[in-house]
Protein backbone atom coordinates (compact mmCIF):
# COMPACT_ATOMS: atom_id res chain seq x y z
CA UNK A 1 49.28 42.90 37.97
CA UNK A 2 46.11 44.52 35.98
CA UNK A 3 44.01 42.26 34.68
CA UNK A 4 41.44 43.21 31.94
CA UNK A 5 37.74 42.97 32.39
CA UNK A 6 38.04 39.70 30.28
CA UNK A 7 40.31 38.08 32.11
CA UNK A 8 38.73 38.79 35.24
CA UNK A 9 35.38 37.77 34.30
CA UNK A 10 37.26 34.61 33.03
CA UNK A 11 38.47 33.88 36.15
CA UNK A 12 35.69 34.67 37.82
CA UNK A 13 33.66 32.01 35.62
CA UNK A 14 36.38 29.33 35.88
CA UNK A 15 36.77 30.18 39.59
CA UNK A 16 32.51 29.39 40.37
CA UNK A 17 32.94 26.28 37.90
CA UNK A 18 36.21 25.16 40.63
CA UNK A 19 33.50 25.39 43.29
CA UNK A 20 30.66 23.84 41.52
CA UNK A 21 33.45 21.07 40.29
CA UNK A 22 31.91 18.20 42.08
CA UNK A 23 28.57 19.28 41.08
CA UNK A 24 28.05 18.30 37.32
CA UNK A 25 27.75 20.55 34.13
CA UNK A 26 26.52 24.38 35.48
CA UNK A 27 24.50 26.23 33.19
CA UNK A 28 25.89 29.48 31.92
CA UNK A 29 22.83 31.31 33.03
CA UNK A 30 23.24 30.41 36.79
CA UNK A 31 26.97 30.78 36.55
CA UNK A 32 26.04 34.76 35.20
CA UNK A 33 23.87 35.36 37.89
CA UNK A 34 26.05 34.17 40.97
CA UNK A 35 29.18 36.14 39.44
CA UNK A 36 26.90 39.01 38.35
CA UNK A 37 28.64 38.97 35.05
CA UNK A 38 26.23 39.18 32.10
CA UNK A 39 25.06 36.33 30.44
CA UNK A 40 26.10 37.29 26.34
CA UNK A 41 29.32 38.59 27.97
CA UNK A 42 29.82 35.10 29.75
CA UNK A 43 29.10 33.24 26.14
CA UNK A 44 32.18 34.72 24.58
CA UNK A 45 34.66 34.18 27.42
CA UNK A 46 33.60 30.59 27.74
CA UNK A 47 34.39 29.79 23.78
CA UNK A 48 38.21 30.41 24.37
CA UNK A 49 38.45 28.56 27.43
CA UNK A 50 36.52 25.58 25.94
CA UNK A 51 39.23 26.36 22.78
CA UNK A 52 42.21 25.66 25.41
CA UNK A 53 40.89 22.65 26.67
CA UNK A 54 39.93 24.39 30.44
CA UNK A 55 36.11 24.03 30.22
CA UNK A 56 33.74 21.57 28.44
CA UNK A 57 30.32 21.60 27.48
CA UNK A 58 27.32 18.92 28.00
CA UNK A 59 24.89 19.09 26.15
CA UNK A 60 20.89 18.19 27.00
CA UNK A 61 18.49 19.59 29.77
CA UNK A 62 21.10 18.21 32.70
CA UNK A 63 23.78 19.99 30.49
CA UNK A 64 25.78 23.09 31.04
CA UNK A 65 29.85 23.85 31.48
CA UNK A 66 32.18 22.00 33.77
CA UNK A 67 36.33 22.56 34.21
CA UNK A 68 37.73 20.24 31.80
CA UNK A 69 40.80 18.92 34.33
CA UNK A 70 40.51 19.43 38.23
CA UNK A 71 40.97 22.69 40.00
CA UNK A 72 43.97 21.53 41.49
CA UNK A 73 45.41 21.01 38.10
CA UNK A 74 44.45 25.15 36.56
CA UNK A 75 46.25 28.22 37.26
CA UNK A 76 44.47 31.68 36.52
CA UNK A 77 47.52 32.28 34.55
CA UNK A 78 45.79 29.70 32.01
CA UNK A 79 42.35 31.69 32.48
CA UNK A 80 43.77 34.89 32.41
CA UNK A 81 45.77 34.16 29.58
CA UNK A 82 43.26 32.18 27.24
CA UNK A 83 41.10 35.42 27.20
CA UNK A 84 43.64 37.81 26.35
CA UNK A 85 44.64 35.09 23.01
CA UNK A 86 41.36 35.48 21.78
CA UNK A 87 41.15 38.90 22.24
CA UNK A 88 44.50 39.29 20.39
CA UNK A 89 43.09 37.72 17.42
């Protein structure tokens, strides 16, 4: 299976957010620089998984992204597949 560069940065977002799960809200600036994906990039891949209800935001200096459901409960099919909708559009 090929996945595009969106989708794999996608994952590769929701994947460090699985990890950081227990954590709290990440910002999107450390996510970018522990998946060496860039930051602007990172901003549009987030909207559409925010859009499927994957990822939420918190706002405020504590605030940042976090995976909307456990990791238990999201496939990368949903990732993968949430990035290629929006770029559809």
């Amino acid at each position: 299976m090929k996945l595009s560069t969106r989708g794999r940065y996608g994952i590769h977002a929701m994947y460090d957010l699985a990890q950081s799960f227990e954590s709290g809200p990440q910002p999107l600036k450390s996510i970018a620089e522990r998946q060496s994906v860039p930051e602007a990039y990172l901003e549009q891949l987030i909207a559409p998984l925010r859009r499927e209800g994957l990822v939420k935001s918190v706002r405020g200096a504590q605030g940042g992204y976090l995976l909307a459901r456990p990791p238990s409960e999201i496939t990368i099919g949903q990732a993968d597949a949430s990035a290629l909708r929006d770029n559809i559009k």
